[in-house]
Protein backbone atom coordinates (compact mmCIF):
# COMPACT_ATOMS: atom_id res chain seq x y z
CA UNK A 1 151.93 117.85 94.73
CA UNK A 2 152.40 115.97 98.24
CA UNK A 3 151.29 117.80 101.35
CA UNK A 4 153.10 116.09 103.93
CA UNK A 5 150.88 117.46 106.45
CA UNK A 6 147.65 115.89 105.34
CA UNK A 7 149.65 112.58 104.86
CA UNK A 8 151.09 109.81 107.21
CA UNK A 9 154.11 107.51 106.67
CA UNK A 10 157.03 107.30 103.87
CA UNK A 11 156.87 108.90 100.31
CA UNK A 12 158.11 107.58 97.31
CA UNK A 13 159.06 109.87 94.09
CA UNK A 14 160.40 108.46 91.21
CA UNK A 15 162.23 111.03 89.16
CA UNK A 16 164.22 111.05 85.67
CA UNK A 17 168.13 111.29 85.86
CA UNK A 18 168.94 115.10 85.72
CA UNK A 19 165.32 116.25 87.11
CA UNK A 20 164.69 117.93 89.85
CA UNK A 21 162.31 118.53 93.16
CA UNK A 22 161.07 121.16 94.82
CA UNK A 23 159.08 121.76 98.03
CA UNK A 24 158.40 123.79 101.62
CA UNK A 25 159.58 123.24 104.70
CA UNK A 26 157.17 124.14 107.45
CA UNK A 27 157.37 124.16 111.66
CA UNK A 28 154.79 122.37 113.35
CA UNK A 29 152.94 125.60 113.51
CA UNK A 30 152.76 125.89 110.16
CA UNK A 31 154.85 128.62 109.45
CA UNK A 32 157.84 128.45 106.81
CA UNK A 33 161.35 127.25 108.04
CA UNK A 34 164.65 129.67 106.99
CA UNK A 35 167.76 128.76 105.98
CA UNK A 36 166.87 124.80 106.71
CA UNK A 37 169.24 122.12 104.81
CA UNK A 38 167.49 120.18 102.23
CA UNK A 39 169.22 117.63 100.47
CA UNK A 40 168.45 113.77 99.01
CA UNK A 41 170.67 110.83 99.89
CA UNK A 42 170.89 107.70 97.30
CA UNK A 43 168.68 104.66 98.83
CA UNK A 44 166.81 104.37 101.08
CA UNK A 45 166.49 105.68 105.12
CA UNK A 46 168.00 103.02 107.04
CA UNK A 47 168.25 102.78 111.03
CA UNK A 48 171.74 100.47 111.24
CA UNK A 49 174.16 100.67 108.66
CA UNK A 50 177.72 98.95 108.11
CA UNK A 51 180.33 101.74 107.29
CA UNK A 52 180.93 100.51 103.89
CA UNK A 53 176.99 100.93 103.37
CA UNK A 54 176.72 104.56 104.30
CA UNK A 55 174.31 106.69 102.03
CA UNK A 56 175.92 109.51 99.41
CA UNK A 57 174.46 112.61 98.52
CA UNK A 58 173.34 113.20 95.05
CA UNK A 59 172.04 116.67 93.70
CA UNK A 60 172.79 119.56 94.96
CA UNK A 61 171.92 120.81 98.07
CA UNK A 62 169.60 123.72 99.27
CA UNK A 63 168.77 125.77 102.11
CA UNK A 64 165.14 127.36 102.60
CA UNK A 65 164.52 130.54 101.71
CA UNK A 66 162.72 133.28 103.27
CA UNK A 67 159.11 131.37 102.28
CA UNK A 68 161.01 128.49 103.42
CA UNK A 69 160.99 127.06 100.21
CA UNK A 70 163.78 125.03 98.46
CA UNK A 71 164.65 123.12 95.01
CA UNK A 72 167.03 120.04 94.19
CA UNK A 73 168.40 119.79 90.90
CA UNK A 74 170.31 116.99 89.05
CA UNK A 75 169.04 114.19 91.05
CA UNK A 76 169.35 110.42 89.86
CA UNK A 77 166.51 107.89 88.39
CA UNK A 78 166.45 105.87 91.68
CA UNK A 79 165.16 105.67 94.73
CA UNK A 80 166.58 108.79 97.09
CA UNK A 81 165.79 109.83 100.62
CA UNK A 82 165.13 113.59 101.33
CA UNK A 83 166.53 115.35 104.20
């Protein structure tokens, strides 16, 4: 388990075709986040991209519940980013 609030920079998960990820998202405060959309994009975050480069979604997508807690399924074996 990765909490992103004790930790600085990028993270990198490596998951198996089919698997899937869970997590929280919190405010600054702390507190839980509802109905925030969660969902990974294939590659990596870039800054500048050509339009023939632009990320695709894979999984399915989630909204925070009530806890503001969400879960991914059926994401690929490669790298993803996680918005």
């Amino acid at each position: 388990m990765v909490d992103a609030r004790e930790q600085k920079g990028e993270h990198v998960v490596t998951l198996v075709a089919g698997h899937t990820i869970h997590g929280q998202v919190l405010a600054a405060d702390g507190s839980p986040l509802v109905g925030a959309s969660v969902y990974c994009e294939r590659g990596e975050k870039r800054s500048l991209m050509r339009f023939d480069e632009l990320p695709r979604a894979v999984g399915s997508r989630a909204s925070s519940d009530a806890e503001g807690r969400f879960h991914i399924t059926g994401l690929p074996p490669e790298r993803c980013t996680l918005f």
